[in-house]
C-alpha atoms as a PDB file:
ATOM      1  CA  UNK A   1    -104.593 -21.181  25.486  1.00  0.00           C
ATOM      2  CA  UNK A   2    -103.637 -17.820  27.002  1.00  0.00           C
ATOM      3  CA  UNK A   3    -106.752 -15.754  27.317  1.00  0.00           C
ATOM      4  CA  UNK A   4    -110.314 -16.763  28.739  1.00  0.00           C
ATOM      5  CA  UNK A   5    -113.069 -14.315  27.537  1.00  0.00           C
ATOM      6  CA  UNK A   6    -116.156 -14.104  29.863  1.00  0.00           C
ATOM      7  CA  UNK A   7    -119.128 -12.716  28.983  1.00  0.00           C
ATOM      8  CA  UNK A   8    -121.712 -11.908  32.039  1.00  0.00           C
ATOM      9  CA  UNK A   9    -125.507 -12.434  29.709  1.00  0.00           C
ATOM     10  CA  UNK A  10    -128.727 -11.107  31.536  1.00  0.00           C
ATOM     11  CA  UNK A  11    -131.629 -10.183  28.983  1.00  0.00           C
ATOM     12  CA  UNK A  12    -129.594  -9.726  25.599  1.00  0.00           C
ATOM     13  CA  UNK A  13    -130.304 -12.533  23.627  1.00  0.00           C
ATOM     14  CA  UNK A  14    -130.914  -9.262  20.300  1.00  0.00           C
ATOM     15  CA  UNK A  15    -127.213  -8.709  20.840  1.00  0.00           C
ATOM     16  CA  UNK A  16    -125.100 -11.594  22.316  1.00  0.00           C
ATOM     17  CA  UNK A  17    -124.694 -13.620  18.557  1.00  0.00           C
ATOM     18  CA  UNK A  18    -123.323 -10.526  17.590  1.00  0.00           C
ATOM     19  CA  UNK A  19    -120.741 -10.479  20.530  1.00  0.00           C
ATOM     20  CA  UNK A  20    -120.092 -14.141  19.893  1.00  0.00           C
ATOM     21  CA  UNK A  21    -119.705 -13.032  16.332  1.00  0.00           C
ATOM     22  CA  UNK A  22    -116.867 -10.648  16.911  1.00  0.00           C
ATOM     23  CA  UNK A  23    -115.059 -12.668  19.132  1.00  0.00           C
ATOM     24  CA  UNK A  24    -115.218 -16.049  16.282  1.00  0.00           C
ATOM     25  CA  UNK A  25    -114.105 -14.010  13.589  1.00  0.00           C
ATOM     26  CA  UNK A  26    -110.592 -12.707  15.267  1.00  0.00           C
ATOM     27  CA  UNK A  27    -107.548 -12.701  13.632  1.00  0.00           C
ATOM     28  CA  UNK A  28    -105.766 -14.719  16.298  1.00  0.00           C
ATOM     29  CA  UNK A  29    -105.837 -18.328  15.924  1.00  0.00           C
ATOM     30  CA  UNK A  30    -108.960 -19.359  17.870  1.00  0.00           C
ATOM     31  CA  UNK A  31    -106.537 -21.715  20.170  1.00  0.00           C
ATOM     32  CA  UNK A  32    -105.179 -18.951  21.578  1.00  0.00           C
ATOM     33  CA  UNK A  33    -108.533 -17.988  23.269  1.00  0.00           C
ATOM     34  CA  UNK A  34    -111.854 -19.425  24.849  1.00  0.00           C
ATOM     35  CA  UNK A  35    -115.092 -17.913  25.175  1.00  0.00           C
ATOM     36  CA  UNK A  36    -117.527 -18.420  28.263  1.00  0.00           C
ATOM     37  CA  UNK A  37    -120.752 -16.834  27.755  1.00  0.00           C
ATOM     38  CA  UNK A  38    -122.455 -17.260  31.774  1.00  0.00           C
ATOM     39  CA  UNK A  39    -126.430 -16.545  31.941  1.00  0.00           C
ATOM     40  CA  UNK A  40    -126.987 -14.747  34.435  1.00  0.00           C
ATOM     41  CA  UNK A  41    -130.728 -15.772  34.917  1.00  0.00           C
ATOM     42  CA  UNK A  42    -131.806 -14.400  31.411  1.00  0.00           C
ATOM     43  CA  UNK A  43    -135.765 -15.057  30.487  1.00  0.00           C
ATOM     44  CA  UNK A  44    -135.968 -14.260  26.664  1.00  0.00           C
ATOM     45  CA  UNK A  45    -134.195 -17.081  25.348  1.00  0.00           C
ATOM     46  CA  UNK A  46    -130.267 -16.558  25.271  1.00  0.00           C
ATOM     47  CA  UNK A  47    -129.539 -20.340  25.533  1.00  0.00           C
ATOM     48  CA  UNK A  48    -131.533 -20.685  22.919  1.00  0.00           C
ATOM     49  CA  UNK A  49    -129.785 -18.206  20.809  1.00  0.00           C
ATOM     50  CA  UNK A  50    -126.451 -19.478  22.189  1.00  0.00           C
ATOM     51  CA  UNK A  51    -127.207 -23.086  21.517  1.00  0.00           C
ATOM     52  CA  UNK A  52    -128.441 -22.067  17.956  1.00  0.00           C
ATOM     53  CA  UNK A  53    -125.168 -19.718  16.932  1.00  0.00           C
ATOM     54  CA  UNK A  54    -122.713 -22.715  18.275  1.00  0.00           C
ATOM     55  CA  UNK A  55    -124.406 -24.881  16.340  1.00  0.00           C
ATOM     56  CA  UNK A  56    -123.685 -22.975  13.045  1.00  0.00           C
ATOM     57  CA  UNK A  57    -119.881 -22.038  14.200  1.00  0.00           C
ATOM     58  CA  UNK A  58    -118.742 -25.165  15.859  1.00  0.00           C
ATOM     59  CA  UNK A  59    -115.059 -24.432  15.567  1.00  0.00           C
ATOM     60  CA  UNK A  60    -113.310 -23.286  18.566  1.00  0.00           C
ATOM     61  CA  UNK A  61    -113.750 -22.450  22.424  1.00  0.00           C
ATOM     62  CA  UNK A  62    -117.146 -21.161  22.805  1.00  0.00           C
ATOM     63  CA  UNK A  63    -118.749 -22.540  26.162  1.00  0.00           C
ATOM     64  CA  UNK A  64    -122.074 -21.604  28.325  1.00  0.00           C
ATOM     65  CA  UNK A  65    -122.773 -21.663  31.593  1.00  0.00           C
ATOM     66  CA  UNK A  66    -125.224 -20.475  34.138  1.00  0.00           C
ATOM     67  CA  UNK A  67    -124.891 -18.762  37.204  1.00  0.00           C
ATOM     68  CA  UNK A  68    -128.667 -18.007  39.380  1.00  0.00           C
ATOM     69  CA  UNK A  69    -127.288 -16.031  41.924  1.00  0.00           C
ATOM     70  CA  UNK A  70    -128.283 -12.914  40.545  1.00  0.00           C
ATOM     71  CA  UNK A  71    -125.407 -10.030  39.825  1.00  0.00           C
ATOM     72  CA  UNK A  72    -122.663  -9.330  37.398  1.00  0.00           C
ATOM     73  CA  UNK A  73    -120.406  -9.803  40.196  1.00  0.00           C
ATOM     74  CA  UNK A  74    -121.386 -13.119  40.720  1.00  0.00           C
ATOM     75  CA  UNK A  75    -121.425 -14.109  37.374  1.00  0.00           C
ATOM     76  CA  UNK A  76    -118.469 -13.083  36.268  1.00  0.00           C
ATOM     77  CA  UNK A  77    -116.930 -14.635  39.622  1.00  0.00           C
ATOM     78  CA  UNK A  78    -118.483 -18.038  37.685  1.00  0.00           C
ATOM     79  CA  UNK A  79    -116.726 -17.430  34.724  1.00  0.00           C
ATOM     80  CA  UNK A  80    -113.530 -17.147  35.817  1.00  0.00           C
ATOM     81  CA  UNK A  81    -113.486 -20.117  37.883  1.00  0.00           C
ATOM     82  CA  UNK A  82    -114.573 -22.087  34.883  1.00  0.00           C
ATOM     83  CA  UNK A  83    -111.741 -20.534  32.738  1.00  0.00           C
ATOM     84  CA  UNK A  84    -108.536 -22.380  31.705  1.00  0.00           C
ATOM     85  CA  UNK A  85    -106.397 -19.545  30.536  1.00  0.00           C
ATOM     86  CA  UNK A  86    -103.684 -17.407  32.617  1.00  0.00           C
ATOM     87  CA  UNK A  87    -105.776 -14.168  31.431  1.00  0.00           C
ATOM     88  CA  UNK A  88    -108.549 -13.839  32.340  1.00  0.00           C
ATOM     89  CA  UNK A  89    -110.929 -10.603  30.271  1.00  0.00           C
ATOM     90  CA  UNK A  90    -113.968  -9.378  30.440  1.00  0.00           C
ATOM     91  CA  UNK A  91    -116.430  -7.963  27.997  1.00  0.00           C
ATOM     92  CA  UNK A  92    -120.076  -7.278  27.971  1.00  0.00           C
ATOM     93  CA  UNK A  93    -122.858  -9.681  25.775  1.00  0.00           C
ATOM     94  CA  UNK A  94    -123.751  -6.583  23.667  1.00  0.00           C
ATOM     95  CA  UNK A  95    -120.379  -5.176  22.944  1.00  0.00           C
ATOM     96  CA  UNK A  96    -118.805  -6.293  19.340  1.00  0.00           C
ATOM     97  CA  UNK A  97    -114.922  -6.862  19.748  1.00  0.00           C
ATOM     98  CA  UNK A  98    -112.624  -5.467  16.672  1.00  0.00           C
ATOM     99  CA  UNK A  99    -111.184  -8.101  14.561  1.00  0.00           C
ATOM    100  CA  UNK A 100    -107.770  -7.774  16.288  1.00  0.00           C
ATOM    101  CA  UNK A 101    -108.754  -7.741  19.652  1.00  0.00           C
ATOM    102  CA  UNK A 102    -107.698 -10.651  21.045  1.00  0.00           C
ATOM    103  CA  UNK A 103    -104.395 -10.365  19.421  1.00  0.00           C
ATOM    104  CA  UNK A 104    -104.042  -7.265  20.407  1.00  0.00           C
ATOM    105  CA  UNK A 105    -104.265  -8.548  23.906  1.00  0.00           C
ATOM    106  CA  UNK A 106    -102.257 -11.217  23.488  1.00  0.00           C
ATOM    107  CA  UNK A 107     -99.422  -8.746  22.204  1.00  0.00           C
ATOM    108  CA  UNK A 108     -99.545  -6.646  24.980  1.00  0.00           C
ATOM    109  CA  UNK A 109     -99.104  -9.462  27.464  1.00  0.00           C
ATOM    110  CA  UNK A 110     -96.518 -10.351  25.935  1.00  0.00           C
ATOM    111  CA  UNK A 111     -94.898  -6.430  25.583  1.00  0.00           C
ATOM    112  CA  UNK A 112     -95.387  -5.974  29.324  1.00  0.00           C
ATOM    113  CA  UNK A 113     -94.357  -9.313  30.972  1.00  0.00           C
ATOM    114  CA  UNK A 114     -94.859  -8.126  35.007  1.00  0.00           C
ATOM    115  CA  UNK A 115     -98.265  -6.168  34.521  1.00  0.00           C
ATOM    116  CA  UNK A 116    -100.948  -7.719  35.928  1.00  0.00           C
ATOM    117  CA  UNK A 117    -104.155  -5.862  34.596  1.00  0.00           C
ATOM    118  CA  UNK A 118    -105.133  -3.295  32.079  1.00  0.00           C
ATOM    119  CA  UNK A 119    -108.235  -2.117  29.983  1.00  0.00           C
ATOM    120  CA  UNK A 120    -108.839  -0.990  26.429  1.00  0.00           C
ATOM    121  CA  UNK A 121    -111.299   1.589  24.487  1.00  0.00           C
ATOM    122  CA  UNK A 122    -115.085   1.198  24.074  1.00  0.00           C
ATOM    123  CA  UNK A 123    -116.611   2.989  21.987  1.00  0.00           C
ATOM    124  CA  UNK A 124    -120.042   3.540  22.376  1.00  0.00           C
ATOM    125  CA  UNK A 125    -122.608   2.688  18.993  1.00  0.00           C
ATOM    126  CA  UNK A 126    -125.968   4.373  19.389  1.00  0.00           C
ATOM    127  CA  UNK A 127    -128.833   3.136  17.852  1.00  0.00           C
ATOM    128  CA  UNK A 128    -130.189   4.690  15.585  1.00  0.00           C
ATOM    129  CA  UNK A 129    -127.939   7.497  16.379  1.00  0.00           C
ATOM    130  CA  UNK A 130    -126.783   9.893  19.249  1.00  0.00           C
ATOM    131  CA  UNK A 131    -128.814  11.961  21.085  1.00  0.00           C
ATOM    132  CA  UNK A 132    -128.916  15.645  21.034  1.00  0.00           C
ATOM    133  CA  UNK A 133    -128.468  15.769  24.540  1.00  0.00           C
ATOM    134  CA  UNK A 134    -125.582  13.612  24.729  1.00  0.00           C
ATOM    135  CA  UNK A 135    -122.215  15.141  25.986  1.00  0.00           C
ATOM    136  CA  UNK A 136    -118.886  13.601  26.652  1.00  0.00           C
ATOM    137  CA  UNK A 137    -119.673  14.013  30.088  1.00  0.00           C
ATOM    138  CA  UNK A 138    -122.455  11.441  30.285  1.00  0.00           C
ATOM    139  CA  UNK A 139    -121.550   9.339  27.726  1.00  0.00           C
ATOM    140  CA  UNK A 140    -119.528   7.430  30.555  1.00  0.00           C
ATOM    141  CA  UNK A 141    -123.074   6.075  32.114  1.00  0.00           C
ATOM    142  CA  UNK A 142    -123.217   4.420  28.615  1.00  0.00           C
ATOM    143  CA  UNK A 143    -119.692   2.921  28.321  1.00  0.00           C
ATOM    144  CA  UNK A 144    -117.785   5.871  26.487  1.00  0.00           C
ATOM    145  CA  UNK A 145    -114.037   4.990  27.786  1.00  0.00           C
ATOM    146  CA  UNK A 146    -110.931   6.275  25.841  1.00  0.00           C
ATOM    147  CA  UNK A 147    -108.300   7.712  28.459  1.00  0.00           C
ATOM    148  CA  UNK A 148    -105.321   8.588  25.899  1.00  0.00           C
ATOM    149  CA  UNK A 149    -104.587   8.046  22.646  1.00  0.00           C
ATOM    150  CA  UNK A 150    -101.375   5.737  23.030  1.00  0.00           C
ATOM    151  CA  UNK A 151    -101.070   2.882  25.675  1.00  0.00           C
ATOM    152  CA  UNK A 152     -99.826   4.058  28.970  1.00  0.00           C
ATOM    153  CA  UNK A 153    -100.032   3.177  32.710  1.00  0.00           C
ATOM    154  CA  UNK A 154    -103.334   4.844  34.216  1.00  0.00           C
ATOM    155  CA  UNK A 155    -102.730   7.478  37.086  1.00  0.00           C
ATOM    156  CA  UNK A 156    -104.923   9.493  39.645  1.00  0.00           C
ATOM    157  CA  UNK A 157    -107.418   7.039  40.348  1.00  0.00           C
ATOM    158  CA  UNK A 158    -108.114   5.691  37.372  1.00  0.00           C
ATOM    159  CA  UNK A 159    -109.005   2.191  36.085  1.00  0.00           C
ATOM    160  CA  UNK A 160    -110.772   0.077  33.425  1.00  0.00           C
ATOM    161  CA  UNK A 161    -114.454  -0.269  32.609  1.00  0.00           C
ATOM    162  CA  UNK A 162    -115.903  -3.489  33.524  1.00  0.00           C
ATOM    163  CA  UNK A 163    -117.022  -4.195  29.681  1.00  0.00           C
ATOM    164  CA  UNK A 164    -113.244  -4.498  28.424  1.00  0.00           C
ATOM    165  CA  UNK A 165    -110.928  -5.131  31.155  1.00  0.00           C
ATOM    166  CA  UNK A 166    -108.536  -7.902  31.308  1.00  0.00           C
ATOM    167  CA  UNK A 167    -106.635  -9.454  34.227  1.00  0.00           C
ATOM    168  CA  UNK A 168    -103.375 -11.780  34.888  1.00  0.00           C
ATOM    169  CA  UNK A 169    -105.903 -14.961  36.683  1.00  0.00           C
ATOM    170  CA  UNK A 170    -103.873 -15.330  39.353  1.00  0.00           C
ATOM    171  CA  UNK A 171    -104.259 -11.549  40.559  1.00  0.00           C
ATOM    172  CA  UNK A 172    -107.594 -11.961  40.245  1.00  0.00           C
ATOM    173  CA  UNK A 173    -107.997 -14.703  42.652  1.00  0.00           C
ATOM    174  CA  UNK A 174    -105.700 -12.869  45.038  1.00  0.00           C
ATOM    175  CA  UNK A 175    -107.387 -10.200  46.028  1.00  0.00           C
ATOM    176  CA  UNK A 176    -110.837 -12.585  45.921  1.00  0.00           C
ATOM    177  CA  UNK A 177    -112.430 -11.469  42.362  1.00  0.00           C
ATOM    178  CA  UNK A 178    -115.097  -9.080  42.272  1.00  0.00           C
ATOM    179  CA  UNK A 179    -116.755  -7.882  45.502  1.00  0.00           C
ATOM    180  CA  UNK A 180    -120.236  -9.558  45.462  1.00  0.00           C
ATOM    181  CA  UNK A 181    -121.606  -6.846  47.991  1.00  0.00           C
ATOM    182  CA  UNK A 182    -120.887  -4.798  44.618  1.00  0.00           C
ATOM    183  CA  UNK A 183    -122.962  -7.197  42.205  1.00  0.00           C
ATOM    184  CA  UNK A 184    -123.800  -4.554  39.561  1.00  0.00           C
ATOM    185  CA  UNK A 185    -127.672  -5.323  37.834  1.00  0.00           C
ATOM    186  CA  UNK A 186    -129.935  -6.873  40.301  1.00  0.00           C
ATOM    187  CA  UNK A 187    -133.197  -6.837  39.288  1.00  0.00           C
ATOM    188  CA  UNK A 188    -134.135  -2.895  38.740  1.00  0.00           C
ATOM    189  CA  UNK A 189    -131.410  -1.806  41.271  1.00  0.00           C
ATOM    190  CA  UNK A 190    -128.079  -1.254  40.371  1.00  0.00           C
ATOM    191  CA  UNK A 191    -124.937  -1.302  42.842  1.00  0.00           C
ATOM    192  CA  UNK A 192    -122.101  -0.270  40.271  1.00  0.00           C
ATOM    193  CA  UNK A 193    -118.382   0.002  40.196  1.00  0.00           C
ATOM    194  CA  UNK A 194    -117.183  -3.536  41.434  1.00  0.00           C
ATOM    195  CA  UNK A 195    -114.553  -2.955  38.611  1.00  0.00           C
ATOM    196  CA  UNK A 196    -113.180   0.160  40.076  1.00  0.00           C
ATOM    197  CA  UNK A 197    -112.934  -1.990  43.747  1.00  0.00           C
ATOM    198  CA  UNK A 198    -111.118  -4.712  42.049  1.00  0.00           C
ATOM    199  CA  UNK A 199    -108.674  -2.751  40.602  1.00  0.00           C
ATOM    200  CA  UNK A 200    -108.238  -0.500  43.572  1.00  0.00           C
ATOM    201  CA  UNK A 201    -107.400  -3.744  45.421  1.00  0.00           C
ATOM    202  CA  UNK A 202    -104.895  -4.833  43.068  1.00  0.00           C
ATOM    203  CA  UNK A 203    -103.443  -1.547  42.788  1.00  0.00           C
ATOM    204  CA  UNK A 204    -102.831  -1.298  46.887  1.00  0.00           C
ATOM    205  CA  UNK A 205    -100.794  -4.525  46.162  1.00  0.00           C
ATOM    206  CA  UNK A 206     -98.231  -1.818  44.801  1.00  0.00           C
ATOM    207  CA  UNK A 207     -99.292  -3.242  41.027  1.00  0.00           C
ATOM    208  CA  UNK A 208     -99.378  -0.420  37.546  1.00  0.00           C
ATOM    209  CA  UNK A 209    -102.614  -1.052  35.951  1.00  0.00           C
ATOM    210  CA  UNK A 210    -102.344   0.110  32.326  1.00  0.00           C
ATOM    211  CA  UNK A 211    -104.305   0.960  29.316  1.00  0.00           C
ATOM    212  CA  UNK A 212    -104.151   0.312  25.120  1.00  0.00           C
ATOM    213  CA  UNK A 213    -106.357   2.166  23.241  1.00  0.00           C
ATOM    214  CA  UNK A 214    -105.543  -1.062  20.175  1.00  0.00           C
ATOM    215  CA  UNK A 215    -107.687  -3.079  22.768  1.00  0.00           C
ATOM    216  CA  UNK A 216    -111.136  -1.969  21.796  1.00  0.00           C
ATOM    217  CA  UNK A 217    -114.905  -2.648  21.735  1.00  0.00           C
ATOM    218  CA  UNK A 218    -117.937  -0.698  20.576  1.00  0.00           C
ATOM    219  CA  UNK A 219    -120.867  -1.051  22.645  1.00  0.00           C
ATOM    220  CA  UNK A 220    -124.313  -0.767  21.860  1.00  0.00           C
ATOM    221  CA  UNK A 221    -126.534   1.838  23.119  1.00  0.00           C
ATOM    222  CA  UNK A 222    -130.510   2.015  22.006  1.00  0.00           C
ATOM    223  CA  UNK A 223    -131.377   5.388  22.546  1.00  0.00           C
ATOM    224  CA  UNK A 224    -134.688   4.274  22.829  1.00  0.00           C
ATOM    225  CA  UNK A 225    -133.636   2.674  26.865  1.00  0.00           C
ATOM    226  CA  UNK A 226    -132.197   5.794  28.107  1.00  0.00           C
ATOM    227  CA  UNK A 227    -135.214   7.172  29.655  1.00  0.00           C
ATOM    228  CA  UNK A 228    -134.519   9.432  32.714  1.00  0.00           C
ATOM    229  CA  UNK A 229    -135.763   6.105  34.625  1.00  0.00           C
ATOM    230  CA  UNK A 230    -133.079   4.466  33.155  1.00  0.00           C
ATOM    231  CA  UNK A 231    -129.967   7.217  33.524  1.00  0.00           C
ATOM    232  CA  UNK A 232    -131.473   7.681  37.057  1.00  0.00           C
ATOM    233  CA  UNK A 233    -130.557   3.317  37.373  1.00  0.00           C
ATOM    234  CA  UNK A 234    -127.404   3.405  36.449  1.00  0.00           C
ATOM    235  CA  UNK A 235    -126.118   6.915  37.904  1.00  0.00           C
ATOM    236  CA  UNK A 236    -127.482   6.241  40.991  1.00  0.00           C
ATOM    237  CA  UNK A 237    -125.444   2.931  41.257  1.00  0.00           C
ATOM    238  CA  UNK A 238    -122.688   4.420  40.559  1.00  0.00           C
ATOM    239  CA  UNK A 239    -123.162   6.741  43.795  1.00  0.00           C
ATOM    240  CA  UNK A 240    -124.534   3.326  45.681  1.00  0.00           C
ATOM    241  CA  UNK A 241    -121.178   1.275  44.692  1.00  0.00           C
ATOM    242  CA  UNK A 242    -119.152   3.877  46.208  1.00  0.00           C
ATOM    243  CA  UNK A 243    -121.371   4.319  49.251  1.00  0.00           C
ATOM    244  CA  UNK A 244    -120.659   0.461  49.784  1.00  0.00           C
ATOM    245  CA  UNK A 245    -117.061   0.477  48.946  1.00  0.00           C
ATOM    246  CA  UNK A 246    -116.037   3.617  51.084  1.00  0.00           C
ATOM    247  CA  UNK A 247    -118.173   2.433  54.547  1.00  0.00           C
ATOM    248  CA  UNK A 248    -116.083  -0.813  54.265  1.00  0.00           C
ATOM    249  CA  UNK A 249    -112.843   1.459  54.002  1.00  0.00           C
ATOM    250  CA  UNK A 250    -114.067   3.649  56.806  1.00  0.00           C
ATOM    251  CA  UNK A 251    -116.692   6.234  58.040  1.00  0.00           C
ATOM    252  CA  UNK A 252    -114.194   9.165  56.950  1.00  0.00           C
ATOM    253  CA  UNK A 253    -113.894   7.720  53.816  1.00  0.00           C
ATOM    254  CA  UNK A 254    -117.648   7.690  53.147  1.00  0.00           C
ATOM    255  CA  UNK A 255    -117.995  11.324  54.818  1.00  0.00           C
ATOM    256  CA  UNK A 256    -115.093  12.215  51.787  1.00  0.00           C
ATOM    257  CA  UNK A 257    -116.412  10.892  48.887  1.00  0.00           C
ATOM    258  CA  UNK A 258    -120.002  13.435  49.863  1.00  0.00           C
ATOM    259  CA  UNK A 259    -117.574  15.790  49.543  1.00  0.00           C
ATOM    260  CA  UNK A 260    -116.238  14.577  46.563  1.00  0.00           C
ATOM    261  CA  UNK A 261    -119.684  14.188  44.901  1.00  0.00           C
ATOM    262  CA  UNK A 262    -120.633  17.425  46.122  1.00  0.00           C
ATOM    263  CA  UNK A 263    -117.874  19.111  44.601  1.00  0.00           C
ATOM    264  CA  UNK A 264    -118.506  17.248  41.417  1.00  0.00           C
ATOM    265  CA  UNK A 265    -122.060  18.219  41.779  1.00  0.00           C
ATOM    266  CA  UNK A 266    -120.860  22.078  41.356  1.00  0.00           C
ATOM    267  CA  UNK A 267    -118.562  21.324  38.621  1.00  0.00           C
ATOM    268  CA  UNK A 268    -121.265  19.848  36.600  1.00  0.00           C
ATOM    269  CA  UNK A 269    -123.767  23.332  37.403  1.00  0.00           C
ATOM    270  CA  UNK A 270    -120.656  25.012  35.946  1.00  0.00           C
ATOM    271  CA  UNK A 271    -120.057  22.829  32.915  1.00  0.00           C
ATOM    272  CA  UNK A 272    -123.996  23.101  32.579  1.00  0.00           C
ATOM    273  CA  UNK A 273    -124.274  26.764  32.196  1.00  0.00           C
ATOM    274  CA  UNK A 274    -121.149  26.211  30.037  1.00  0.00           C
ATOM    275  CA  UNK A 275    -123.053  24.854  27.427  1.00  0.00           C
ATOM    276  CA  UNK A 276    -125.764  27.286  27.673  1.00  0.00           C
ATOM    277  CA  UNK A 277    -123.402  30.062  26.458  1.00  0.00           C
ATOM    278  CA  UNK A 278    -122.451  27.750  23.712  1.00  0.00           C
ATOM    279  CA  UNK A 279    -125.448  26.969  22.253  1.00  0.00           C
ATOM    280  CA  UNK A 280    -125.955  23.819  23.493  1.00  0.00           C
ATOM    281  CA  UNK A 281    -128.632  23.737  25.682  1.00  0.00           C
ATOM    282  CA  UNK A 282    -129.812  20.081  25.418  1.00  0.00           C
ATOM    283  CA  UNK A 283    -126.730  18.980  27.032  1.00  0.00           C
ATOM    284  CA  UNK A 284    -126.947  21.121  30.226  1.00  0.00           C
ATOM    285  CA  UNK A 285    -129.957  19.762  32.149  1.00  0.00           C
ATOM    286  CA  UNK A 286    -128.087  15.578  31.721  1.00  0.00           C
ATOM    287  CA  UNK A 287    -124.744  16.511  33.394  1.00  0.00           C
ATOM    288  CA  UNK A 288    -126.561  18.195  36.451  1.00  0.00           C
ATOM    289  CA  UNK A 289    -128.956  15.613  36.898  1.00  0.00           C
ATOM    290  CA  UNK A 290    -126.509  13.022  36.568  1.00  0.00           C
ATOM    291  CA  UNK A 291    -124.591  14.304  39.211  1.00  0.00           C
ATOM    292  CA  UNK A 292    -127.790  14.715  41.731  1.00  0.00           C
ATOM    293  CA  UNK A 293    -128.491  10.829  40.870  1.00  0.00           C
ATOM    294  CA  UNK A 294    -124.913   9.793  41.605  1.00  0.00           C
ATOM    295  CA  UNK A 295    -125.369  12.083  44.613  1.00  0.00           C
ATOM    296  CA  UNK A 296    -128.574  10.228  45.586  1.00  0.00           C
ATOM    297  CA  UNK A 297    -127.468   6.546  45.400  1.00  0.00           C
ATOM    298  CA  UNK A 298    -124.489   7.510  47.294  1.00  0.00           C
ATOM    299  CA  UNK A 299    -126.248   8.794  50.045  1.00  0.00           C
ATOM    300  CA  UNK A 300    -129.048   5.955  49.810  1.00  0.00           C
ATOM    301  CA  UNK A 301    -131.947   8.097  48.883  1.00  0.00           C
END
């Protein structure tokens, strides 16, 4: 078995079969893989929907467990200590994996021998469809991630989504998994990016993260959820996971990433009025405000 697959659960017991779905129905033999679906304090029945779909596709590594401290962070922690495989990847419980995704892993494990991490596309699949106001821009606050169009080691900063990332196991427990004061969903409040500070710990270890676009996911979106509540949840967390991850580098790193956001804030007034000369003005208003919401979480407000 090479590869464990761990899927955090909280509240998508509508969408997880189909997850577990994708991931049966691979084109790799299903001994090259296990699944580990951890329920992360759901309350509308996803053991019972997990207990049901293994029932009616008992072949294979499919396995559940539970983890009640409350957090992606820590349930994805609980995962990979239950795993068996050298690789450890991650994917969410309403994403649906391509038929050749896990052998598409597998292959570039085995075409890169010393990385140690890399990420893949997701592909975001609105339901019913996508909004007017959507723009490539903030599609990232829904999982929207392709970052070229062959693989390639990422640069400037850059780094895999949480929802299709995959790790060598042994990196992973050397620079301590994810970052539990980054948990992700708690509750209504949302402390993002503990991806982005467990890759940015394995990259000070001197390590090339890369990316392979043949490694992808869609990911569903109901349009229906993304209320301005809602994009206020998650960009906001985005701004709070930095604010925790920069005052454990340092006070001047916190005091640069303002800057940063600030200057990001501008861009996105720019890219805003942009649109208004091209016609497009649904999809002015969402970039601003997503900045001022990232800017708000990051400064705690």
């Amino acid at each position: 078995m090479l590869v464990s697959v761990v899927i955090c659960s909280y509240n998508r017991a509508a969408y997880i079969g189909g997850a577990l779905d994708s991931l049966y129905h691979q084109t790799a033999s299903k001994e090259d893989f296990e699944v580990i679906v951890v329920d992360n304090n759901s309350s509308d029945g996803t053991d019972q929907v997990f207990i049901q779909w293994r029932a009616a596709n008992p072949d294979g590594h499919f396995y559940y467990a539970t983890e009640t401290q409350q957090g992606a962070s820590f349930a994805r922690n609980k995962g990979a200590q239950l795993s068996k495989a050298d690789w450890l990847c991650f994917m969410d419980d309403d994403a649906i994996a391509t038929q050749d995704y896990i052998q598409n892993i597998i292959r570039h494990i085995q075409n890169h021998p010393t990385v140690v991490g890399f990420g893949g596309k997701i592909i975001p699949k609105y339901i019913p469809s996508e909004p007017a106001w959507m723009s490539y821009y903030v599609s990232s606050l829904v999982g929207n991630f392709d970052y070229a169009p062959v693989a390639c080691a990422f640069e400037n900063g850059k780094y895999p989504i949480e929802s299709n990332m995959i790790l060598k196991k042994s990196a992973f427990e050397l620079v301590g998994g994810f970052n539990e004061a980054i948990p992700g969903v708690v509750g209504t409040l949302r402390i993002g990016g503990e991806g982005k500070e467990l890759f940015y710990k394995i990259i000070a270890l001197g390590e090339k993260i890369y990316y392979d676009p043949s490694i992808c996911v869609h990911h569903v979106v109901e349009v229906k959820k993304m209320t301005p509540e809602y994009m206020y949840r998650v960009a906001s967390g985005i701004g709070r996971g930095e604010r925790a991850r920069t005052k454990a580098i340092s006070q001047k790193a916190y005091t640069f990433k303002i800057v940063e956001y600030l200057f990001k804030l501008g861009a996105a007034v720019l890219l805003g009025i942009k649109y208004i000369f091209q016609l497009h003005p649904a999809k002015s208003w969402p970039i601003i405000q997503f900045r001022i919401d990232a800017l708000k979480g990051l400064l705690n407000q």
